[in-house]
PDB file of N, CA and C in Angstrom:
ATOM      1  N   UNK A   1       0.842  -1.183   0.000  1.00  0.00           N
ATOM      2  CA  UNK A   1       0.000   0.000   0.000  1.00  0.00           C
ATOM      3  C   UNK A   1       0.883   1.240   0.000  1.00  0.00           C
ATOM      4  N   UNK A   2       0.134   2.311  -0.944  1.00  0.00           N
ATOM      5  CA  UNK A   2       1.128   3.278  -0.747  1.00  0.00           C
ATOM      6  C   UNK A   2       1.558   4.136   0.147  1.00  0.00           C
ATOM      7  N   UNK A   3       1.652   5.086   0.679  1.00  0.00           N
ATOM      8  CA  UNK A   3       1.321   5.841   1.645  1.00  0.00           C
ATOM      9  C   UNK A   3       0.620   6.676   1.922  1.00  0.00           C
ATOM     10  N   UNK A   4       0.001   7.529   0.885  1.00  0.00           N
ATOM     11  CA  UNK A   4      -0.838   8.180   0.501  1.00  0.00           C
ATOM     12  C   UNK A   4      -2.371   7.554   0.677  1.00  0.00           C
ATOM     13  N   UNK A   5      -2.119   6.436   0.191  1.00  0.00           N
ATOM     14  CA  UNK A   5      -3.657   5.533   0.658  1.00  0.00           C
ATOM     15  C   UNK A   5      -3.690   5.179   1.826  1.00  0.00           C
ATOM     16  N   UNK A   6      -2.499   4.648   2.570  1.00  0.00           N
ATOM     17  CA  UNK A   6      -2.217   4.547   3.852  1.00  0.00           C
ATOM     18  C   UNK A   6      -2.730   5.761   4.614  1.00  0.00           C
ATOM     19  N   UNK A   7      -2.439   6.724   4.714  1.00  0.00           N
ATOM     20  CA  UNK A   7      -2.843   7.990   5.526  1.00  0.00           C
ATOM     21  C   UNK A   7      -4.412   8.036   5.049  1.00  0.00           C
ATOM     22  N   UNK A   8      -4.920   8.155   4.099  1.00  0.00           N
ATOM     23  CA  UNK A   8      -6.147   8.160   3.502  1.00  0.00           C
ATOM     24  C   UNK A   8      -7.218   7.069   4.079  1.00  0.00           C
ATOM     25  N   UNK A   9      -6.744   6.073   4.026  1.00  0.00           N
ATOM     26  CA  UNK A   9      -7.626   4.917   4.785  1.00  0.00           C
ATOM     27  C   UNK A   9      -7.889   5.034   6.316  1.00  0.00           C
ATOM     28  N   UNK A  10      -6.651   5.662   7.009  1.00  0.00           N
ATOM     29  CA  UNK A  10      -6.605   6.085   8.556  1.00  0.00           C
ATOM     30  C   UNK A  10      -7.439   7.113   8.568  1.00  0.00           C
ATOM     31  N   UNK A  11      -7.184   8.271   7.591  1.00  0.00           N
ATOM     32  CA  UNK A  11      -8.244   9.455   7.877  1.00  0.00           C
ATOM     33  C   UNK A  11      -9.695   9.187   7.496  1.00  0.00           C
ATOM     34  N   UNK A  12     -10.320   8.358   7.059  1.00  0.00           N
ATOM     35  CA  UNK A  12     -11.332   7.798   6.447  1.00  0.00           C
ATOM     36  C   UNK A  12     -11.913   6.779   7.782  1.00  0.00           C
ATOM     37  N   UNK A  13     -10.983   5.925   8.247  1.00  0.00           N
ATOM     38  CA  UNK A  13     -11.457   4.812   9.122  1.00  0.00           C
ATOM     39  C   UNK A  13     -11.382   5.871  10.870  1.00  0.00           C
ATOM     40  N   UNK A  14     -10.989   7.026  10.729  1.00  0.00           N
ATOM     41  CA  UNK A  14     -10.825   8.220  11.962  1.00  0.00           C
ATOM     42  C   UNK A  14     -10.117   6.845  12.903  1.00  0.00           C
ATOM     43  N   UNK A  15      -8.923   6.733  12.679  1.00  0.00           N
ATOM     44  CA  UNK A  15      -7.434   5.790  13.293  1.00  0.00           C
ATOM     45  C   UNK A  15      -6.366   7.389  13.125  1.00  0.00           C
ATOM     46  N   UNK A  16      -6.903   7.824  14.440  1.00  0.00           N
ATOM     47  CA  UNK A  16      -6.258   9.009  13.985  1.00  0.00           C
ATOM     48  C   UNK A  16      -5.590   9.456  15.250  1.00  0.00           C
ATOM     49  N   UNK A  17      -4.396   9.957  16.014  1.00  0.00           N
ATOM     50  CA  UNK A  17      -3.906  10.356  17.056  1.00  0.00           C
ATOM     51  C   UNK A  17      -3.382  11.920  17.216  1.00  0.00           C
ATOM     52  N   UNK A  18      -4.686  12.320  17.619  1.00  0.00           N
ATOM     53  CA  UNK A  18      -4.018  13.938  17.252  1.00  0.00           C
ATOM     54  C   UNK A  18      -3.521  14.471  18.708  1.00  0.00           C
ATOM     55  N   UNK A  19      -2.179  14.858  18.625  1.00  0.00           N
ATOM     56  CA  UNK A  19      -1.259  15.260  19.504  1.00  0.00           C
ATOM     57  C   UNK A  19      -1.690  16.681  19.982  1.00  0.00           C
ATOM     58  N   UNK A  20      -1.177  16.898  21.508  1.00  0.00           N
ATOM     59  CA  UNK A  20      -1.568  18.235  21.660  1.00  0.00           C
ATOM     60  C   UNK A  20      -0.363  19.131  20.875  1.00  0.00           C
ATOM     61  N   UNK A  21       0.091  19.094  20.297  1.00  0.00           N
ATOM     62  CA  UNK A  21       0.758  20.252  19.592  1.00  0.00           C
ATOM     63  C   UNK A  21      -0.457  20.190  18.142  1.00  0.00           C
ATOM     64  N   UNK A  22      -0.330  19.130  17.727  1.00  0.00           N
ATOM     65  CA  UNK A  22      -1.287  19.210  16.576  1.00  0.00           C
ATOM     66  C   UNK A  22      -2.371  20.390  16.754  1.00  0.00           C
ATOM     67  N   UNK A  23      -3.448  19.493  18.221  1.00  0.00           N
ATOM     68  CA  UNK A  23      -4.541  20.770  18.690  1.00  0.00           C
ATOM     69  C   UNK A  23      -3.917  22.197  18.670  1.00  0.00           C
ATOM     70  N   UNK A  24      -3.037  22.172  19.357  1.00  0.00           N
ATOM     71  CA  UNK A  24      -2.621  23.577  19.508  1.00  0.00           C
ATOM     72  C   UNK A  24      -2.615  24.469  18.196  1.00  0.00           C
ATOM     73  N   UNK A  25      -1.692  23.967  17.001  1.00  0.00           N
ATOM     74  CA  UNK A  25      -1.469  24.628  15.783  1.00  0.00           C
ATOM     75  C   UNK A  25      -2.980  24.494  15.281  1.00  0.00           C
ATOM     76  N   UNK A  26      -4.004  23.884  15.063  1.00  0.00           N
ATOM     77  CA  UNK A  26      -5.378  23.639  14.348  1.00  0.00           C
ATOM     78  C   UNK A  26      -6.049  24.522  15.107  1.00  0.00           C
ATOM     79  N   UNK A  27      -5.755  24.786  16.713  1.00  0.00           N
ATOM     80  CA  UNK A  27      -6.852  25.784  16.682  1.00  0.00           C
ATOM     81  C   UNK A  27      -5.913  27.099  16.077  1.00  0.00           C
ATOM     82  N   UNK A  28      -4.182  27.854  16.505  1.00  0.00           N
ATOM     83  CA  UNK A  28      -4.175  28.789  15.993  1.00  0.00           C
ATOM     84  C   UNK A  28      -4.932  28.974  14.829  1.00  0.00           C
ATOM     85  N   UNK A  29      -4.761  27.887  13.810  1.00  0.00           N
ATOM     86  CA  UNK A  29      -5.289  28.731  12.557  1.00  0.00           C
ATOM     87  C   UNK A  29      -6.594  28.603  12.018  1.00  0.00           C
ATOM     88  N   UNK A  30      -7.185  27.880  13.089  1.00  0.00           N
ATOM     89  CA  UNK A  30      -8.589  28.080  12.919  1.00  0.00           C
ATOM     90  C   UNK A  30      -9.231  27.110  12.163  1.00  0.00           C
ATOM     91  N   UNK A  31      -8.752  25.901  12.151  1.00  0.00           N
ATOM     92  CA  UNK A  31      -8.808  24.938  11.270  1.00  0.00           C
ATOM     93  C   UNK A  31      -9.463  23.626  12.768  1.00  0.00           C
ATOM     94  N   UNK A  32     -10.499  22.950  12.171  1.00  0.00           N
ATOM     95  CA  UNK A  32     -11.164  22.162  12.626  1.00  0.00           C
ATOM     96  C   UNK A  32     -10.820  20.743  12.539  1.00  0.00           C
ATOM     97  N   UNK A  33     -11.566  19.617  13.191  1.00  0.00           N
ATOM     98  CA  UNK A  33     -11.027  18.319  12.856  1.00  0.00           C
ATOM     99  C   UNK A  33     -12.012  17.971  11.629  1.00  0.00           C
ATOM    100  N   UNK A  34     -12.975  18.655  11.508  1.00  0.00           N
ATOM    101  CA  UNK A  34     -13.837  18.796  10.350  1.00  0.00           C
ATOM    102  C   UNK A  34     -13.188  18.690   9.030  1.00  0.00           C
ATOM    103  N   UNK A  35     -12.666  19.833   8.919  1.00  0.00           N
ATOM    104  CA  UNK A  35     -11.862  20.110   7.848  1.00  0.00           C
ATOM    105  C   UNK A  35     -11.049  18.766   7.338  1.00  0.00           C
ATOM    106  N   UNK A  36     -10.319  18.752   8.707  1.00  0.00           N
ATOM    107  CA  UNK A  36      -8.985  17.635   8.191  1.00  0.00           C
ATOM    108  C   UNK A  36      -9.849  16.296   7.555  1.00  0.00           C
ATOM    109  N   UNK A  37     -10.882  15.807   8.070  1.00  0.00           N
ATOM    110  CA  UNK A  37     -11.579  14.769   7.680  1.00  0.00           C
ATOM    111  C   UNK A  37     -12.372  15.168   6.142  1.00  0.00           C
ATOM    112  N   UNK A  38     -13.111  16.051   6.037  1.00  0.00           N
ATOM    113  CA  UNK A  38     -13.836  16.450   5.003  1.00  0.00           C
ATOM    114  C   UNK A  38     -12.518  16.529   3.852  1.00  0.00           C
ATOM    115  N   UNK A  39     -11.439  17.062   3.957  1.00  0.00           N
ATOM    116  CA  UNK A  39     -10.493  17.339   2.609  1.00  0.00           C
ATOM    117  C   UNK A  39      -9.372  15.965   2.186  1.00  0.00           C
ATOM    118  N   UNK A  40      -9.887  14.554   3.212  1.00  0.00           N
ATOM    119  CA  UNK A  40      -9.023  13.999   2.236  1.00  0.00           C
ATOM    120  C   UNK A  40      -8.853  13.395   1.250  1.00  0.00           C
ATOM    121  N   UNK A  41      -9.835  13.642   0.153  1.00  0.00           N
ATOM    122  CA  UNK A  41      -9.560  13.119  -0.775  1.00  0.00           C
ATOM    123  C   UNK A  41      -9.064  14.294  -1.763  1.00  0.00           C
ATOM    124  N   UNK A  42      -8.644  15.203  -1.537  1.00  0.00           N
ATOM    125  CA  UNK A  42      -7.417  16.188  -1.560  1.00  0.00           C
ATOM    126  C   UNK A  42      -6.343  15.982  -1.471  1.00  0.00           C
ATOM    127  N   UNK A  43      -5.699  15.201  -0.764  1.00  0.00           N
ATOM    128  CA  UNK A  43      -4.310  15.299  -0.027  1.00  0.00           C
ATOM    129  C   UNK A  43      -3.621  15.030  -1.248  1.00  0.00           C
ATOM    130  N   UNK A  44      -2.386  15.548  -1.343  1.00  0.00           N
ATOM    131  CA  UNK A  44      -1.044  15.389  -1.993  1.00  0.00           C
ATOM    132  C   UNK A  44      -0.247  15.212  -1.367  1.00  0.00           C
ATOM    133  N   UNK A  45       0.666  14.430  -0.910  1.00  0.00           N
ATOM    134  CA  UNK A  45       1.933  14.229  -0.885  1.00  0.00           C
ATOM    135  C   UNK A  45       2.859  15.769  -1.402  1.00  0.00           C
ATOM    136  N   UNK A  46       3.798  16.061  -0.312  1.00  0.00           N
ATOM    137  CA  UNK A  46       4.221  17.603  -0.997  1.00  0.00           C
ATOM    138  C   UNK A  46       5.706  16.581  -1.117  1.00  0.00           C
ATOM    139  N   UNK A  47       6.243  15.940  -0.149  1.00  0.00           N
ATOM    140  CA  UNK A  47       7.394  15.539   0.807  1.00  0.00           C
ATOM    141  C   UNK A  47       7.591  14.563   1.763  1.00  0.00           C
ATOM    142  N   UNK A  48       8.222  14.091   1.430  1.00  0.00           N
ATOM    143  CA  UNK A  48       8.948  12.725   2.450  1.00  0.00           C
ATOM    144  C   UNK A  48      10.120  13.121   3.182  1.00  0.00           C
ATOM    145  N   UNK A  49       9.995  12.030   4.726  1.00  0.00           N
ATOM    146  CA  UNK A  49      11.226  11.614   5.188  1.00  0.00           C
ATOM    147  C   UNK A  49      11.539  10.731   5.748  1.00  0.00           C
ATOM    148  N   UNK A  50      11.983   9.551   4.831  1.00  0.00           N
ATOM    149  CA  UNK A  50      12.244   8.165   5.324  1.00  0.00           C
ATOM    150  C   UNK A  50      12.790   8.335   6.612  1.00  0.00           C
ATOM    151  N   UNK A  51      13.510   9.154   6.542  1.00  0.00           N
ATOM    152  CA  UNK A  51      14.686   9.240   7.498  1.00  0.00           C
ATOM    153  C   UNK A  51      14.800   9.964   8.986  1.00  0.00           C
ATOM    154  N   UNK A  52      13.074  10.208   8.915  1.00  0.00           N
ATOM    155  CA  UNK A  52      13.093  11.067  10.504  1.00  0.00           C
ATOM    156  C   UNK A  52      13.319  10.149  11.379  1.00  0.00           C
ATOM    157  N   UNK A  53      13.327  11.170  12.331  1.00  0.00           N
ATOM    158  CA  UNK A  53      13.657  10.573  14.011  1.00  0.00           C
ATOM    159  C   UNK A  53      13.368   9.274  14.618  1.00  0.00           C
ATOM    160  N   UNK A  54      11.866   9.379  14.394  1.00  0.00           N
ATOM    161  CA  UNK A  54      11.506   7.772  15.179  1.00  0.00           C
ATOM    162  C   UNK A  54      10.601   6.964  14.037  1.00  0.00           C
ATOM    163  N   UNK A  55       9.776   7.622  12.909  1.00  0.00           N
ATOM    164  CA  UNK A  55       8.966   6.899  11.638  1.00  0.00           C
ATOM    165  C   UNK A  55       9.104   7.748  11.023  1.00  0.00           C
ATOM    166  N   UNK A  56       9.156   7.051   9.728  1.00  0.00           N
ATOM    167  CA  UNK A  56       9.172   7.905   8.487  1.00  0.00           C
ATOM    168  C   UNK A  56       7.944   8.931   8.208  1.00  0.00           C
ATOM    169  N   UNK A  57       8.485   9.714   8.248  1.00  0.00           N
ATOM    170  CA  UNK A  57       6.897  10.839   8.173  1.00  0.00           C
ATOM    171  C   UNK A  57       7.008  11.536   6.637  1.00  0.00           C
ATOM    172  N   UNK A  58       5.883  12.340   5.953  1.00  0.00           N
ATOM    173  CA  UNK A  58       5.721  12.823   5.092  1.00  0.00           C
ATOM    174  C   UNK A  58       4.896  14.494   4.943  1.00  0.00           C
ATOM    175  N   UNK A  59       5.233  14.962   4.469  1.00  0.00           N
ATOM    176  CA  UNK A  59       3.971  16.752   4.490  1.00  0.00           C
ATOM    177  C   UNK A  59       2.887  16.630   3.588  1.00  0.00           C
ATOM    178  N   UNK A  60       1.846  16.414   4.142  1.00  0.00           N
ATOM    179  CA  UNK A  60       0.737  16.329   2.831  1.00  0.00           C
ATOM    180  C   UNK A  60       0.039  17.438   2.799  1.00  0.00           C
ATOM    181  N   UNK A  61       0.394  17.659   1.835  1.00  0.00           N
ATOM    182  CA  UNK A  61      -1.106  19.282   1.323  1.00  0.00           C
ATOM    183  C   UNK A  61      -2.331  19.266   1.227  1.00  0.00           C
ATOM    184  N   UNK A  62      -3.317  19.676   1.510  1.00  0.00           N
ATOM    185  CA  UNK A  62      -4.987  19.516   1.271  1.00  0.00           C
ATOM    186  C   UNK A  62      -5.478  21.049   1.380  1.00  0.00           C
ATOM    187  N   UNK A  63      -6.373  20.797   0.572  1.00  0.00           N
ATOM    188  CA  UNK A  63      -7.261  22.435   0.396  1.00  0.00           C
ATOM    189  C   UNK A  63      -9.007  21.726   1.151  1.00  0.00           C
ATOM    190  N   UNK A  64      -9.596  22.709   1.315  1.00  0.00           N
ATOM    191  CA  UNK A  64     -11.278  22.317   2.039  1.00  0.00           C
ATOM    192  C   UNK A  64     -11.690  23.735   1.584  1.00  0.00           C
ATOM    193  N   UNK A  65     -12.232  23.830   0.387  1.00  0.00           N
ATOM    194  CA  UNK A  65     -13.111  24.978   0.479  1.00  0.00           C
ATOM    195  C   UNK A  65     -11.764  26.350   0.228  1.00  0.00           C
ATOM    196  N   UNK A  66     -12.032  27.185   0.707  1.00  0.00           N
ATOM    197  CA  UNK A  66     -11.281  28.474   0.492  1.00  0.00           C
ATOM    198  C   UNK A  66      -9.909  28.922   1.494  1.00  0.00           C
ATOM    199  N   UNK A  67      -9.583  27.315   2.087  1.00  0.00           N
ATOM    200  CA  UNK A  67      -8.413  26.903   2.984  1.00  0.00           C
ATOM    201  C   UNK A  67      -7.588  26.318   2.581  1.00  0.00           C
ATOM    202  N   UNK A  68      -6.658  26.600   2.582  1.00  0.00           N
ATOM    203  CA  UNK A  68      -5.184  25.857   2.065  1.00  0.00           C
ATOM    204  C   UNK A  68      -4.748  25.346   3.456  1.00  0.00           C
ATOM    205  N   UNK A  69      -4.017  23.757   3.284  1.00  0.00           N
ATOM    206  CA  UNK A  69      -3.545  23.408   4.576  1.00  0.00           C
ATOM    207  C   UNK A  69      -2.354  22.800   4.426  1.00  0.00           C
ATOM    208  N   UNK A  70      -1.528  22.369   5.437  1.00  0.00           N
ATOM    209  CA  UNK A  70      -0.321  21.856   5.193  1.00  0.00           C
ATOM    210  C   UNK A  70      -0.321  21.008   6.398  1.00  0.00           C
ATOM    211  N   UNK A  71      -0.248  19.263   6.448  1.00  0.00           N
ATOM    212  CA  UNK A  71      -0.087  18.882   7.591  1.00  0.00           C
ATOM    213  C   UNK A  71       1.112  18.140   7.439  1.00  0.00           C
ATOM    214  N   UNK A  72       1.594  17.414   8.840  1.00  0.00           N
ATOM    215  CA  UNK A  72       2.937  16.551   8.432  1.00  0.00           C
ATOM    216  C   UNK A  72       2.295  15.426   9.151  1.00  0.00           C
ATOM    217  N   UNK A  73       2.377  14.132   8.491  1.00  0.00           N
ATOM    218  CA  UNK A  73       1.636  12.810   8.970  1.00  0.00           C
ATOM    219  C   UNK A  73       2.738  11.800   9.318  1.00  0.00           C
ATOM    220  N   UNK A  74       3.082  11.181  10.458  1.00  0.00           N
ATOM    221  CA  UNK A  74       3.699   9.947  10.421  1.00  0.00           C
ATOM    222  C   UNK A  74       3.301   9.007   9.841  1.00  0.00           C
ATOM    223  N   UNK A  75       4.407   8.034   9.529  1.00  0.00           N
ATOM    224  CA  UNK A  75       3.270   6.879   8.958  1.00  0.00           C
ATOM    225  C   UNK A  75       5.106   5.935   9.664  1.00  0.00           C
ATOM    226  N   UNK A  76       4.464   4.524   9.369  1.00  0.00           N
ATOM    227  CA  UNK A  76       5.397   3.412  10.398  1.00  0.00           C
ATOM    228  C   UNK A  76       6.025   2.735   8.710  1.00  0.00           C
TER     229      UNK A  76
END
Protein backbone atom coordinates (compact mmCIF):
# COMPACT_ATOMS: atom_id res chain seq x y z
CA UNK A 1 0.00 0.00 0.00
CA UNK A 2 1.13 3.28 -0.75
CA UNK A 3 1.32 5.84 1.65
CA UNK A 4 -0.84 8.18 0.50
CA UNK A 5 -3.66 5.53 0.66
CA UNK A 6 -2.22 4.55 3.85
CA UNK A 7 -2.84 7.99 5.53
CA UNK A 8 -6.15 8.16 3.50
CA UNK A 9 -7.63 4.92 4.78
CA UNK A 10 -6.61 6.09 8.56
CA UNK A 11 -8.24 9.46 7.88
CA UNK A 12 -11.33 7.80 6.45
CA UNK A 13 -11.46 4.81 9.12
CA UNK A 14 -10.83 8.22 11.96
CA UNK A 15 -7.43 5.79 13.29
CA UNK A 16 -6.26 9.01 13.99
CA UNK A 17 -3.91 10.36 17.06
CA UNK A 18 -4.02 13.94 17.25
CA UNK A 19 -1.26 15.26 19.50
CA UNK A 20 -1.57 18.24 21.66
CA UNK A 21 0.76 20.25 19.59
CA UNK A 22 -1.29 19.21 16.58
CA UNK A 23 -4.54 20.77 18.69
CA UNK A 24 -2.62 23.58 19.51
CA UNK A 25 -1.47 24.63 15.78
CA UNK A 26 -5.38 23.64 14.35
CA UNK A 27 -6.85 25.78 16.68
CA UNK A 28 -4.18 28.79 15.99
CA UNK A 29 -5.29 28.73 12.56
CA UNK A 30 -8.59 28.08 12.92
CA UNK A 31 -8.81 24.94 11.27
CA UNK A 32 -11.16 22.16 12.63
CA UNK A 33 -11.03 18.32 12.86
CA UNK A 34 -13.84 18.80 10.35
CA UNK A 35 -11.86 20.11 7.85
CA UNK A 36 -8.98 17.64 8.19
CA UNK A 37 -11.58 14.77 7.68
CA UNK A 38 -13.84 16.45 5.00
CA UNK A 39 -10.49 17.34 2.61
CA UNK A 40 -9.02 14.00 2.24
CA UNK A 41 -9.56 13.12 -0.77
CA UNK A 42 -7.42 16.19 -1.56
CA UNK A 43 -4.31 15.30 -0.03
CA UNK A 44 -1.04 15.39 -1.99
CA UNK A 45 1.93 14.23 -0.88
CA UNK A 46 4.22 17.60 -1.00
CA UNK A 47 7.39 15.54 0.81
CA UNK A 48 8.95 12.73 2.45
CA UNK A 49 11.23 11.61 5.19
CA UNK A 50 12.24 8.16 5.32
CA UNK A 51 14.69 9.24 7.50
CA UNK A 52 13.09 11.07 10.50
CA UNK A 53 13.66 10.57 14.01
CA UNK A 54 11.51 7.77 15.18
CA UNK A 55 8.97 6.90 11.64
CA UNK A 56 9.17 7.91 8.49
CA UNK A 57 6.90 10.84 8.17
CA UNK A 58 5.72 12.82 5.09
CA UNK A 59 3.97 16.75 4.49
CA UNK A 60 0.74 16.33 2.83
CA UNK A 61 -1.11 19.28 1.32
CA UNK A 62 -4.99 19.52 1.27
CA UNK A 63 -7.26 22.44 0.40
CA UNK A 64 -11.28 22.32 2.04
CA UNK A 65 -13.11 24.98 0.48
CA UNK A 66 -11.28 28.47 0.49
CA UNK A 67 -8.41 26.90 2.98
CA UNK A 68 -5.18 25.86 2.07
CA UNK A 69 -3.55 23.41 4.58
CA UNK A 70 -0.32 21.86 5.19
CA UNK A 71 -0.09 18.88 7.59
CA UNK A 72 2.94 16.55 8.43
CA UNK A 73 1.64 12.81 8.97
CA UNK A 74 3.70 9.95 10.42
CA UNK A 75 3.27 6.88 8.96
CA UNK A 76 5.40 3.41 10.40
Amino acid sequence: MEILDFIKSCIRRKKIFWTYHVNMRMAERYITRDIILASVDRYEIIETYPDDKYLSSCLVYACHEDIDIAHSFCTG
